[in-house]
PDB file of N, CA and C in Angstrom:
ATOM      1  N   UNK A   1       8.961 -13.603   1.859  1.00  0.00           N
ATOM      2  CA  UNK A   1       8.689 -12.471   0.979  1.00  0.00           C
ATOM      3  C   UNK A   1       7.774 -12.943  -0.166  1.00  0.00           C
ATOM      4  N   UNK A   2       6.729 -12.454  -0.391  1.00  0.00           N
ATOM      5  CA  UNK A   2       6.193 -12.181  -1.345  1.00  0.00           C
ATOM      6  C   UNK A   2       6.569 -11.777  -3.189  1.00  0.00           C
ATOM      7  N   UNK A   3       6.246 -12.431  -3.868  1.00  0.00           N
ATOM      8  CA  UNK A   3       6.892 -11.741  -4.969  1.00  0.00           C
ATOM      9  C   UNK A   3       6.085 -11.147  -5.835  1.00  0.00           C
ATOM     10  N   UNK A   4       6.021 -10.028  -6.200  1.00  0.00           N
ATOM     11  CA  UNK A   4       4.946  -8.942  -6.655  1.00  0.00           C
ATOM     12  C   UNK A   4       5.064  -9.270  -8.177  1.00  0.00           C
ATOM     13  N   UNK A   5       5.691  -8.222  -8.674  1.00  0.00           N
ATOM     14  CA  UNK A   5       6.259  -8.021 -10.092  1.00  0.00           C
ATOM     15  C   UNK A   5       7.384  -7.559 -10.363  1.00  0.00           C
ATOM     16  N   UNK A   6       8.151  -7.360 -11.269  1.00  0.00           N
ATOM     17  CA  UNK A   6       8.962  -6.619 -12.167  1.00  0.00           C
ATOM     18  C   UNK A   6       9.019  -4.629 -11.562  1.00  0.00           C
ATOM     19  N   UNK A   7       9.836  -4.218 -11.121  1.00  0.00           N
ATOM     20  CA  UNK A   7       9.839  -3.134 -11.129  1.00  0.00           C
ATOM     21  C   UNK A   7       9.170  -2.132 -12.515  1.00  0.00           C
ATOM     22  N   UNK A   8       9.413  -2.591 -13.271  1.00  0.00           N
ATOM     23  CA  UNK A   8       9.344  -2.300 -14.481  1.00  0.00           C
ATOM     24  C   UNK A   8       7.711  -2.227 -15.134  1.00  0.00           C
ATOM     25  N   UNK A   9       6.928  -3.070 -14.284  1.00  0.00           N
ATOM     26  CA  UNK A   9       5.471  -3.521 -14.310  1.00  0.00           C
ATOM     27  C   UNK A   9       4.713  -2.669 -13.547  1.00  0.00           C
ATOM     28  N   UNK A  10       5.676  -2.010 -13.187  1.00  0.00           N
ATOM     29  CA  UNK A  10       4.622  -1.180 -12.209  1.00  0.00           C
ATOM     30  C   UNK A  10       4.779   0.303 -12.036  1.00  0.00           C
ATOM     31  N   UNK A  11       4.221   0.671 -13.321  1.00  0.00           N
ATOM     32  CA  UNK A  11       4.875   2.242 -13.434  1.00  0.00           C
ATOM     33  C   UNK A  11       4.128   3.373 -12.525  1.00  0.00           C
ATOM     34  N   UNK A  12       4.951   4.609 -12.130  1.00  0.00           N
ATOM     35  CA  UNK A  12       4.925   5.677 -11.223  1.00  0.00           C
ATOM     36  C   UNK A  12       3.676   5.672 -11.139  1.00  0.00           C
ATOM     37  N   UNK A  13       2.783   6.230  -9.928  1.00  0.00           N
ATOM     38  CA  UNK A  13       1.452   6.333  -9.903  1.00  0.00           C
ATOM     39  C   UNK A  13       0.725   5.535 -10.310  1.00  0.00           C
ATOM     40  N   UNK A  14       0.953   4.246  -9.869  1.00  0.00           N
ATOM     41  CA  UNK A  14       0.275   2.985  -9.973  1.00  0.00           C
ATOM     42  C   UNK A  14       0.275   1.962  -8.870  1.00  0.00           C
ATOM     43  N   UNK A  15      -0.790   0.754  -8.769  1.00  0.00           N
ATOM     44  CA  UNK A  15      -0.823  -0.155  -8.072  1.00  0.00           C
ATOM     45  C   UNK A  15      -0.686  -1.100  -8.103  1.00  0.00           C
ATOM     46  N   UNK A  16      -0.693  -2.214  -7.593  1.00  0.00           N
ATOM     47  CA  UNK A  16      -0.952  -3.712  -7.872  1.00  0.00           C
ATOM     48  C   UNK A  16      -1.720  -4.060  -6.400  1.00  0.00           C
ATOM     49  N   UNK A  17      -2.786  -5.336  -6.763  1.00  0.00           N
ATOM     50  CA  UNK A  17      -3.079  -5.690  -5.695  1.00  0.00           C
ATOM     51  C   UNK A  17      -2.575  -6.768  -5.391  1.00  0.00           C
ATOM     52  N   UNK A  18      -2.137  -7.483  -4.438  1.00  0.00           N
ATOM     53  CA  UNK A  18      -2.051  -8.524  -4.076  1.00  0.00           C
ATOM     54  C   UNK A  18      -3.312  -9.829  -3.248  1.00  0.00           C
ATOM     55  N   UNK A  19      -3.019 -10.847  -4.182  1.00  0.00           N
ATOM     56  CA  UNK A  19      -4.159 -11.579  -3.176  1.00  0.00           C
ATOM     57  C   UNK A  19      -4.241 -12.566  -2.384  1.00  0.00           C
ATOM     58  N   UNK A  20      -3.535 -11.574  -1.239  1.00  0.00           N
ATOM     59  CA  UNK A  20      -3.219 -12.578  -0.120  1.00  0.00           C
ATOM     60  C   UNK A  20      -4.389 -12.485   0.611  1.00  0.00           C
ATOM     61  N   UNK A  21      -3.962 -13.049   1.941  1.00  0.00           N
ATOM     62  CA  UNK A  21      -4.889 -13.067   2.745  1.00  0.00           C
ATOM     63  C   UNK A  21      -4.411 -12.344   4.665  1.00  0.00           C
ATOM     64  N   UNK A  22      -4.861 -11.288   4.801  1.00  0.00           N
ATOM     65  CA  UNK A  22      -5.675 -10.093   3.763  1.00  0.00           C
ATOM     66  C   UNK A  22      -5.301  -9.250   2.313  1.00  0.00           C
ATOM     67  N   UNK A  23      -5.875  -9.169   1.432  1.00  0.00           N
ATOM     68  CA  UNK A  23      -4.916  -8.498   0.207  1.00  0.00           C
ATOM     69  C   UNK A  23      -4.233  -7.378   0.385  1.00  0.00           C
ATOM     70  N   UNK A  24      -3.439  -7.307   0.397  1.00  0.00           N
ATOM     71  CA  UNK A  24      -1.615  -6.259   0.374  1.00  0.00           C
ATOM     72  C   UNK A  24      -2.421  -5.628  -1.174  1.00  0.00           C
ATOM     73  N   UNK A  25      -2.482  -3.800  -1.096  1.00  0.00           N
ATOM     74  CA  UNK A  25      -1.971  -3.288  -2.239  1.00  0.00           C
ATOM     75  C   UNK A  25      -0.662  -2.485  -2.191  1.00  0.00           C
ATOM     76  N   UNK A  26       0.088  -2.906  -3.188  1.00  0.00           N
ATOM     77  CA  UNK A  26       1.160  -2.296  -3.555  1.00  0.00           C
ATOM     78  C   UNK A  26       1.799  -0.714  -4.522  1.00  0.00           C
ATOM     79  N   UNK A  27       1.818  -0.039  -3.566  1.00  0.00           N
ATOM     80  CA  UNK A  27       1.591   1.511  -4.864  1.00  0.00           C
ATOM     81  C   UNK A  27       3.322   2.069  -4.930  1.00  0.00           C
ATOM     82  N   UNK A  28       3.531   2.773  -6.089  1.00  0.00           N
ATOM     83  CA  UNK A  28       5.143   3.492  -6.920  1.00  0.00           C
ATOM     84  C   UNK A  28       3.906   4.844  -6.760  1.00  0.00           C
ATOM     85  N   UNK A  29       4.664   5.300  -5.999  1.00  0.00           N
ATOM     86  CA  UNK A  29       4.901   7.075  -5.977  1.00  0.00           C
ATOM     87  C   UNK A  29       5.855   7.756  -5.283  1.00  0.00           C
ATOM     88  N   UNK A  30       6.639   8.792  -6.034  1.00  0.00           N
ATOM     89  CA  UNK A  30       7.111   9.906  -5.763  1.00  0.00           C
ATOM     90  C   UNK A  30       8.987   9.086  -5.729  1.00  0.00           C
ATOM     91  N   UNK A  31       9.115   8.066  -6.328  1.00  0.00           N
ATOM     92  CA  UNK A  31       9.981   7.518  -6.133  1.00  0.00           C
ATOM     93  C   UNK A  31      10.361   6.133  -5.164  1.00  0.00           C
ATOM     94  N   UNK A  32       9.148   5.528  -4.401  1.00  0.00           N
ATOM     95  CA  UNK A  32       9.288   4.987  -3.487  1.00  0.00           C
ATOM     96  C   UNK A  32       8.113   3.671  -3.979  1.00  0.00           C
ATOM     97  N   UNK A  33       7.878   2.976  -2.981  1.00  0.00           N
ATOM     98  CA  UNK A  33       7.324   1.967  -2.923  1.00  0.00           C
ATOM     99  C   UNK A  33       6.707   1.584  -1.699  1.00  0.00           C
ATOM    100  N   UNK A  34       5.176   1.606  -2.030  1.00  0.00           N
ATOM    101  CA  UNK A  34       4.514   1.257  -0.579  1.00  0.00           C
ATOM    102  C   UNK A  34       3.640   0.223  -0.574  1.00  0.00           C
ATOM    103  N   UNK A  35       3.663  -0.691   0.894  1.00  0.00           N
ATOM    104  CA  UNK A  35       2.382  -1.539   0.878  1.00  0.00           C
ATOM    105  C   UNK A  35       1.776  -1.284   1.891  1.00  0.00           C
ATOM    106  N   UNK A  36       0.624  -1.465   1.480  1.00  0.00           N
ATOM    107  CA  UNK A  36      -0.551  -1.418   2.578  1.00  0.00           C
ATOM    108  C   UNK A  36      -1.638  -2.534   2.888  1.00  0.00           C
ATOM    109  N   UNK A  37      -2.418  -2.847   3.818  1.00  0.00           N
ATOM    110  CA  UNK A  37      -3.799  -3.805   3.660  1.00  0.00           C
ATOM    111  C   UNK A  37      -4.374  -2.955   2.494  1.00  0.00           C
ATOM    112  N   UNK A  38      -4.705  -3.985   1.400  1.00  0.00           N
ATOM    113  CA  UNK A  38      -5.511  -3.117   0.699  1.00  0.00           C
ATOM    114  C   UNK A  38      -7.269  -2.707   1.087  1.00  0.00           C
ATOM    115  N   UNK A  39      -8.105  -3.654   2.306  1.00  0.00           N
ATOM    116  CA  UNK A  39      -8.957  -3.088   2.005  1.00  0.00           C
ATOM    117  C   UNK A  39      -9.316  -1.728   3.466  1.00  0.00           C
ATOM    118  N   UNK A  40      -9.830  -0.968   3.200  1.00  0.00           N
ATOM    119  CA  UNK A  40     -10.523   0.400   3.612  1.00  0.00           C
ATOM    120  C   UNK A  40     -11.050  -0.460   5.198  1.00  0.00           C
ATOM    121  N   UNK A  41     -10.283   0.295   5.847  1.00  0.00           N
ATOM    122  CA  UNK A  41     -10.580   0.093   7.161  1.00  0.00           C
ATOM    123  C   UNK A  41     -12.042   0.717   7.871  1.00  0.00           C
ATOM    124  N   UNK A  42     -12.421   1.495   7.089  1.00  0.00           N
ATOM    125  CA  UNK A  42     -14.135   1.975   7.064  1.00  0.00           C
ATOM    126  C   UNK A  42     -15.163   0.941   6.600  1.00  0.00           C
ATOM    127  N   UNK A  43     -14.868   0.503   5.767  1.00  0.00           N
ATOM    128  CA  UNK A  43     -15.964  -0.426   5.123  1.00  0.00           C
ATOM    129  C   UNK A  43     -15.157  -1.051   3.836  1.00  0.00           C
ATOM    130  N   UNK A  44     -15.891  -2.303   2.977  1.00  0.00           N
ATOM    131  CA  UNK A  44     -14.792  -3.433   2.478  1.00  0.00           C
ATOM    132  C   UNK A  44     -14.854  -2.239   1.060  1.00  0.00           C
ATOM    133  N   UNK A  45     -14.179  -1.947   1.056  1.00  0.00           N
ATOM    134  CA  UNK A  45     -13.577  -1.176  -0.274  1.00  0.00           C
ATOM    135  C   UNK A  45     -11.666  -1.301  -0.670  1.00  0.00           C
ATOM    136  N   UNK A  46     -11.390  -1.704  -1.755  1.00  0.00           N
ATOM    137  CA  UNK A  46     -10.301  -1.966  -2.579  1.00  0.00           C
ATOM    138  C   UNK A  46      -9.566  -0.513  -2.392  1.00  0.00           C
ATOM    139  N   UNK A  47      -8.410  -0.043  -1.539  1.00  0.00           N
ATOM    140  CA  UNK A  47      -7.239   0.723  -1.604  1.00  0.00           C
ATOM    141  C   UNK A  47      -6.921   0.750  -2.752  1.00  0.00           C
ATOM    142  N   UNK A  48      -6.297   0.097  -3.954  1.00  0.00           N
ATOM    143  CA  UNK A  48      -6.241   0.170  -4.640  1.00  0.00           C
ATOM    144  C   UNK A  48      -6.201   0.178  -5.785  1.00  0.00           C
ATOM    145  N   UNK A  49      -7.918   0.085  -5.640  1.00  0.00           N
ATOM    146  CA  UNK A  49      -8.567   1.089  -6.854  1.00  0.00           C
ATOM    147  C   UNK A  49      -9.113   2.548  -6.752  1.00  0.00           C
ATOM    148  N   UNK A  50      -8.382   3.399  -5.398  1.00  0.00           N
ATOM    149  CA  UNK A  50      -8.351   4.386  -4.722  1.00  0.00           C
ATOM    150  C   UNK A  50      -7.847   5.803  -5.863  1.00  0.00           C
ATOM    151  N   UNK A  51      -7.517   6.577  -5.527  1.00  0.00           N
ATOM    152  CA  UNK A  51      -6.807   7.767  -6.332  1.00  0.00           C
ATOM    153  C   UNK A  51      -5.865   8.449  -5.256  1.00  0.00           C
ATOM    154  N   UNK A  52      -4.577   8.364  -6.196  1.00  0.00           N
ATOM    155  CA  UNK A  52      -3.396   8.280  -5.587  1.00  0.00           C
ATOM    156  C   UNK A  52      -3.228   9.363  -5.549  1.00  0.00           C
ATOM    157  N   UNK A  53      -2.491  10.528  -4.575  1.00  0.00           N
ATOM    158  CA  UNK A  53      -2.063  11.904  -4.735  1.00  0.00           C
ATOM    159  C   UNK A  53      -1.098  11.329  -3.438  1.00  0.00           C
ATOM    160  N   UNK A  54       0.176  11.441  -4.561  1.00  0.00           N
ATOM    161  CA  UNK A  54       1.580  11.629  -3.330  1.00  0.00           C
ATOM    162  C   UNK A  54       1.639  10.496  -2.506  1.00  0.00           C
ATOM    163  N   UNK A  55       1.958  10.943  -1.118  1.00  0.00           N
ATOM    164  CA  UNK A  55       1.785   9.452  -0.301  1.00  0.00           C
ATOM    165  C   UNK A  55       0.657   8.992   0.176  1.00  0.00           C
ATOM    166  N   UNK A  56      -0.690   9.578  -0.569  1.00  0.00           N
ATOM    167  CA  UNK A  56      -1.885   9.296   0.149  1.00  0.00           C
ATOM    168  C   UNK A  56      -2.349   8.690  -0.858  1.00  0.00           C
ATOM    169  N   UNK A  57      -3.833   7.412  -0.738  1.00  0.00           N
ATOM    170  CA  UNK A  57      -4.554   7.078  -1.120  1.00  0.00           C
ATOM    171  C   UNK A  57      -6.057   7.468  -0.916  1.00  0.00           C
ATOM    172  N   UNK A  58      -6.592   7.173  -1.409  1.00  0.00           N
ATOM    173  CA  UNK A  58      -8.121   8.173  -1.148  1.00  0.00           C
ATOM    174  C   UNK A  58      -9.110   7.145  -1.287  1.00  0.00           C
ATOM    175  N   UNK A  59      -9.805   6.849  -0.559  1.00  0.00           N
ATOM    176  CA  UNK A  59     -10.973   5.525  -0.514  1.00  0.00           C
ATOM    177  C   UNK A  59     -11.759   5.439  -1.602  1.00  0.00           C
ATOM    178  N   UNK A  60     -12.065   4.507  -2.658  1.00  0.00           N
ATOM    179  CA  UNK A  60     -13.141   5.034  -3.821  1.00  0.00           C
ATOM    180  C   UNK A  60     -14.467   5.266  -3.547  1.00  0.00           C
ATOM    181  N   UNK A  61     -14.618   4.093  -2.022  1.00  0.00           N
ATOM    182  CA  UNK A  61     -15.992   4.456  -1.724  1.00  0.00           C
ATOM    183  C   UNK A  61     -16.572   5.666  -0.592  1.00  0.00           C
ATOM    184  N   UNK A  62     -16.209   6.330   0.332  1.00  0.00           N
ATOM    185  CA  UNK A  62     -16.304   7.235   1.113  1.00  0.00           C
ATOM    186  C   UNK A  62     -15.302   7.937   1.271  1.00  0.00           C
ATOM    187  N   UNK A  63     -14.223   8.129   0.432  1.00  0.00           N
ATOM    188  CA  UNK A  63     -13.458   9.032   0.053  1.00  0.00           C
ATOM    189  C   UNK A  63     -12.449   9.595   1.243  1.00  0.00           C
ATOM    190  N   UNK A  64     -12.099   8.280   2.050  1.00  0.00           N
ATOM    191  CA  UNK A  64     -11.472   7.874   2.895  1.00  0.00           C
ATOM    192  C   UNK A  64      -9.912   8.353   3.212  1.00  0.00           C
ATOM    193  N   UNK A  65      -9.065   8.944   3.293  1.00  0.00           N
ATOM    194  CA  UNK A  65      -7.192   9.041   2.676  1.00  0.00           C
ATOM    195  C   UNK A  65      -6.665   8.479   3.704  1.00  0.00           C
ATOM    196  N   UNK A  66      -5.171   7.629   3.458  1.00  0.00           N
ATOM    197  CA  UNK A  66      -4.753   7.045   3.972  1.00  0.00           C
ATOM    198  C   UNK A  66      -3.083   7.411   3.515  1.00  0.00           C
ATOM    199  N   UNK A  67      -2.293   7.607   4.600  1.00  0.00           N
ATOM    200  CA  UNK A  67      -1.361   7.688   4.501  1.00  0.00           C
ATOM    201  C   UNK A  67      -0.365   6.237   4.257  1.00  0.00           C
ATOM    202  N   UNK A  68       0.250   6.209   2.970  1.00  0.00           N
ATOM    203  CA  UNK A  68       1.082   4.816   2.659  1.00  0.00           C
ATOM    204  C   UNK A  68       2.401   4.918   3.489  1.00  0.00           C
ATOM    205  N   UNK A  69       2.913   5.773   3.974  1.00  0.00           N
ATOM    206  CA  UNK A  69       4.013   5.329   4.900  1.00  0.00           C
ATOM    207  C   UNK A  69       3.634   5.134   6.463  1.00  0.00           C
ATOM    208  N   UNK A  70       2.702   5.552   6.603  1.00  0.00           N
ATOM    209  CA  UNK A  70       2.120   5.021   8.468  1.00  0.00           C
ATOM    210  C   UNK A  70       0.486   4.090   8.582  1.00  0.00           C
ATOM    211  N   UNK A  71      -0.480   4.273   7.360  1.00  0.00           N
ATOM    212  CA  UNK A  71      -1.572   3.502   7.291  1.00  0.00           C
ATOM    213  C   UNK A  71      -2.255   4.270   7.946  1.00  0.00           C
ATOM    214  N   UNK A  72      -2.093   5.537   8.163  1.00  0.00           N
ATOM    215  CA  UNK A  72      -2.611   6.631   9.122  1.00  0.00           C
ATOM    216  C   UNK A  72      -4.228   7.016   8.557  1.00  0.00           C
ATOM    217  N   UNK A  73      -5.484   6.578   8.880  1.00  0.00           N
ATOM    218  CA  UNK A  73      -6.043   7.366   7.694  1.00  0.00           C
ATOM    219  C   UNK A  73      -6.501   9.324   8.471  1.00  0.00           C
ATOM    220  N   UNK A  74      -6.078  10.059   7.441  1.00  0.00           N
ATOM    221  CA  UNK A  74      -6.201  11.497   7.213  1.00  0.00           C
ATOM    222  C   UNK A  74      -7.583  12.272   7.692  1.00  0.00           C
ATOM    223  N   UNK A  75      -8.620  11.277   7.409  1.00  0.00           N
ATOM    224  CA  UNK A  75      -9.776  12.323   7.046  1.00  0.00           C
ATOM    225  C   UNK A  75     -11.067  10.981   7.780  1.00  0.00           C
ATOM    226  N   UNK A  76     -12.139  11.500   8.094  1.00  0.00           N
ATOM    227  CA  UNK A  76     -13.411  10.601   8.183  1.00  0.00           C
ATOM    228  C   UNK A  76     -14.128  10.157   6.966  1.00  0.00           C
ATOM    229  N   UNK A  77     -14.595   9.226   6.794  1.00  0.00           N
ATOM    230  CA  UNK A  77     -15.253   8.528   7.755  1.00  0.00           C
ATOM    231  C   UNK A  77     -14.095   7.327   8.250  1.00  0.00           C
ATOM    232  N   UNK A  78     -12.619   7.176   7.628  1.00  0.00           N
ATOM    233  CA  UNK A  78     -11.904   6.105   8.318  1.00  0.00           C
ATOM    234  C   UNK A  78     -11.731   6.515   9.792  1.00  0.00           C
ATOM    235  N   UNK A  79     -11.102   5.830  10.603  1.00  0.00           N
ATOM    236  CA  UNK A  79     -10.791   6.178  12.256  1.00  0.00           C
ATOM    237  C   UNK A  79      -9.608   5.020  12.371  1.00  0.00           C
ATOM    238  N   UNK A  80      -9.782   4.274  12.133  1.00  0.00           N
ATOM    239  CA  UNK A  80      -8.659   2.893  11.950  1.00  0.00           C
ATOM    240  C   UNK A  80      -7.879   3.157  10.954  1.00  0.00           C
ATOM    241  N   UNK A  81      -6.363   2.879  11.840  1.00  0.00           N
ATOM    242  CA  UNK A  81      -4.918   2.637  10.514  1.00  0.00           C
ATOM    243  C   UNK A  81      -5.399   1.545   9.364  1.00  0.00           C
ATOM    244  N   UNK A  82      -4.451   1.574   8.338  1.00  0.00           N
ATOM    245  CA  UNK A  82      -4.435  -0.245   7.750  1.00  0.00           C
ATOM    246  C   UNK A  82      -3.010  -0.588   8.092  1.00  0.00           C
ATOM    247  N   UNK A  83      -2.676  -1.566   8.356  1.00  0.00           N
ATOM    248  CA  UNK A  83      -1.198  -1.881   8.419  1.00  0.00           C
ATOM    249  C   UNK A  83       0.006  -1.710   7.024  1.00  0.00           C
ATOM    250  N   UNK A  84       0.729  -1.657   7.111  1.00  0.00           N
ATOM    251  CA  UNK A  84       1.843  -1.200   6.522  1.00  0.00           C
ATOM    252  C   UNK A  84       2.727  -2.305   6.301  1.00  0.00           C
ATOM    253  N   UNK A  85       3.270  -2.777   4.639  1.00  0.00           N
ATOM    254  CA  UNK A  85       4.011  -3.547   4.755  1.00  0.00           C
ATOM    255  C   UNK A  85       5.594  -3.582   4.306  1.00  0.00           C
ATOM    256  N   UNK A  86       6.556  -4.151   4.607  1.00  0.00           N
ATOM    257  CA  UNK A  86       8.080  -3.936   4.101  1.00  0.00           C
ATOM    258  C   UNK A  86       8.037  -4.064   2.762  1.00  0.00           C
ATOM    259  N   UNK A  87       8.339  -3.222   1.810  1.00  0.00           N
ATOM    260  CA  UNK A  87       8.607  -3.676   0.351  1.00  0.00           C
ATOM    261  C   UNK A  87      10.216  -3.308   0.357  1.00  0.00           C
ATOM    262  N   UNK A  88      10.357  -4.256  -1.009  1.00  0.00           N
ATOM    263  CA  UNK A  88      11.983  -4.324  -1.579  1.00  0.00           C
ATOM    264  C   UNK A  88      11.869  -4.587  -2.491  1.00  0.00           C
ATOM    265  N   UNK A  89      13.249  -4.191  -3.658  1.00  0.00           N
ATOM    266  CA  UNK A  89      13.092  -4.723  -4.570  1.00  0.00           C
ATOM    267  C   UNK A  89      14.515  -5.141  -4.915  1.00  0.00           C
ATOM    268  N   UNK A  90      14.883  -6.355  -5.321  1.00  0.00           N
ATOM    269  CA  UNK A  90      15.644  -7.262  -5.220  1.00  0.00           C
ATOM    270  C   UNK A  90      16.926  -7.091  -6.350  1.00  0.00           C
ATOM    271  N   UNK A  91      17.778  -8.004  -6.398  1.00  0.00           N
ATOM    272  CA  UNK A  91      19.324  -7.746  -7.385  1.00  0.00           C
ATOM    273  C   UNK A  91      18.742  -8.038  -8.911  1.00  0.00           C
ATOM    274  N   UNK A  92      17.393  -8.774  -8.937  1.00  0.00           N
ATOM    275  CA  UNK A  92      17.310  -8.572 -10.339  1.00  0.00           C
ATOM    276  C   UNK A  92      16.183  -7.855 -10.664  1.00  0.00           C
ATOM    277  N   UNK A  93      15.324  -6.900  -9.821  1.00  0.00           N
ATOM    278  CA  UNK A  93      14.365  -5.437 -10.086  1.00  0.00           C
ATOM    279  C   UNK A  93      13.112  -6.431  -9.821  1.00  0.00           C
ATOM    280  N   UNK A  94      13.212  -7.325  -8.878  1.00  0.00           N
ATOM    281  CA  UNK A  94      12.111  -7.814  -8.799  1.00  0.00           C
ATOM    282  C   UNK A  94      11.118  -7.152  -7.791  1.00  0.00           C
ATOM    283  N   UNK A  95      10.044  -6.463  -7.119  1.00  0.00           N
ATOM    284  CA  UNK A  95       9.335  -5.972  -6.093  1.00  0.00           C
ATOM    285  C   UNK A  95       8.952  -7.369  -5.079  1.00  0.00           C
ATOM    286  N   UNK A  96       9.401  -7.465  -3.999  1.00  0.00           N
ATOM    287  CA  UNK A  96       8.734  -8.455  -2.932  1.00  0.00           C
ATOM    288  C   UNK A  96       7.945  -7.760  -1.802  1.00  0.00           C
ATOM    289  N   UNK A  97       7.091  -8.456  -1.020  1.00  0.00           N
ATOM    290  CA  UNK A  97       6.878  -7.670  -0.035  1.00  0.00           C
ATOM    291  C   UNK A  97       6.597  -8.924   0.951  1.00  0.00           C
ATOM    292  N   UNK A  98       7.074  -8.209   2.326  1.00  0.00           N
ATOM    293  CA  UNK A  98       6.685  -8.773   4.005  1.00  0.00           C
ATOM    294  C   UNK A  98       5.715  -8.517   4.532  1.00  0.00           C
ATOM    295  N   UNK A  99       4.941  -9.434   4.566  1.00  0.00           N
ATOM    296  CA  UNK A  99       3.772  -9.149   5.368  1.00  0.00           C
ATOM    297  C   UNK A  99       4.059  -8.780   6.562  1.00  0.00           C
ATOM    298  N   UNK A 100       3.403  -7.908   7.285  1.00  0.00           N
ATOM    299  CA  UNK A 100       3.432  -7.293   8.836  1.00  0.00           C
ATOM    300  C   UNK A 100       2.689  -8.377   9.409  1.00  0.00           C
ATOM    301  N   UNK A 101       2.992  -8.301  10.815  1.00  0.00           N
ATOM    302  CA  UNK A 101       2.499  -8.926  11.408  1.00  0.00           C
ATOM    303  C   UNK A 101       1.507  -8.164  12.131  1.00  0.00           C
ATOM    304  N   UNK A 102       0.391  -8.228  12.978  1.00  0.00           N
ATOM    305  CA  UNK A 102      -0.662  -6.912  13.901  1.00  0.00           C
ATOM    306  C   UNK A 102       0.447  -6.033  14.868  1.00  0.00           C
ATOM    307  N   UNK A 103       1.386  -6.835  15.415  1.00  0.00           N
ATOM    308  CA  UNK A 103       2.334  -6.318  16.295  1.00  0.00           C
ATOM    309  C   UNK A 103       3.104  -5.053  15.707  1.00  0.00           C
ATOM    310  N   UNK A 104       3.661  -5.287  14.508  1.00  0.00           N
ATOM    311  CA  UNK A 104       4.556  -4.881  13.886  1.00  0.00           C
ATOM    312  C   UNK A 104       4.343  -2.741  13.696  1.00  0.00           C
ATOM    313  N   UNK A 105       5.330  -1.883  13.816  1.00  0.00           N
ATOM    314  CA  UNK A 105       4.846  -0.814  13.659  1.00  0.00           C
ATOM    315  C   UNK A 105       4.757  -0.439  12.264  1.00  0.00           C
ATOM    316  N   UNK A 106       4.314   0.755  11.787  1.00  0.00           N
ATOM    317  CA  UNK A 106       4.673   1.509  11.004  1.00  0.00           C
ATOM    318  C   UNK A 106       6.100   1.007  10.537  1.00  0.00           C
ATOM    319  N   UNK A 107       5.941   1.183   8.819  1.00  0.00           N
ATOM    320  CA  UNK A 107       7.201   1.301   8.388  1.00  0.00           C
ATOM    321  C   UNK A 107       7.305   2.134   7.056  1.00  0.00           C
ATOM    322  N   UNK A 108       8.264   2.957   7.131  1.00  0.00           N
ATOM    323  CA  UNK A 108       8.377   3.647   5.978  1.00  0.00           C
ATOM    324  C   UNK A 108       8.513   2.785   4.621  1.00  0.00           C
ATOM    325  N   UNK A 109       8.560   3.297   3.047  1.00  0.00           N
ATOM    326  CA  UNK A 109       8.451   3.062   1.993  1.00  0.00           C
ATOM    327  C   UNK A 109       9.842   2.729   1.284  1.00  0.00           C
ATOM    328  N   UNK A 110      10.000   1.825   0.495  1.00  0.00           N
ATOM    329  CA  UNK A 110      11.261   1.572   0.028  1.00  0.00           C
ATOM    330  C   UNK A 110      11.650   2.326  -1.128  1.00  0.00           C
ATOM    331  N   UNK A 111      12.852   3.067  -1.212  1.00  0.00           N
ATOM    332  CA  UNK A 111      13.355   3.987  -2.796  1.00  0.00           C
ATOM    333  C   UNK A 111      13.152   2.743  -4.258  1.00  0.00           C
ATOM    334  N   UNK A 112      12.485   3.236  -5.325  1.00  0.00           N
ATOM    335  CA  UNK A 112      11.865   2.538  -6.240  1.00  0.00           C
ATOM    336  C   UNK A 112      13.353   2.994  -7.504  1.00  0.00           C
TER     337      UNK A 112
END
């Protein structure tokens, strides 16, 4: 597991990126907690520095949406998922996350 931040660091309608390899962004909406590949499966653009509405992210550069609980993207010009990763957050409010593996399916979002 990965260790992100502080629950507390990462207020509602917000992100963090992670810089792994590939970078994991991490988004708090609607009560939950999602990770995704952060970059844009269309072309190399940052997820999240995207604009968040609900469980979707929106590409900054071709205005791309992507669903954070399946990596589904919504609209063109994406055609490719991004993968989806396990988040948790731990006995002392810490956020971690599991990297997926390519195999791995869809996974829903953890309660924040």
């Amino acid at each position: 597991m990965i260790p992100v931040c502080h629950l507390d660091d990462l207020p509602e309608g917000e992100s963090v990126r992670l810089s792994t390899e590939p970078p994991i962004a991490v988004f708090r909406t609607g009560g939950a907690l999602y990770a995704i590949d952060d970059t844009c499966s269309h072309q190399d653009a940052s997820l999240s520095e995207g604009w968040l509405e609900g469980c979707f992210v929106e590409c900054p550069l071709h205005a791309a949406r992507f669903d954070l609980r399946t990596g589904q993207p919504s609209n063109p010009p994406a055609r490719r998922p991004v993968r989806t990763h396990r988040v948790s957050v731990d006995e002392n409010g810490y956020v971690r996350v599991q990297p997926a593996t390519d195999a791995e399916p869809a996974r829903e979002g953890s309660a924040a």
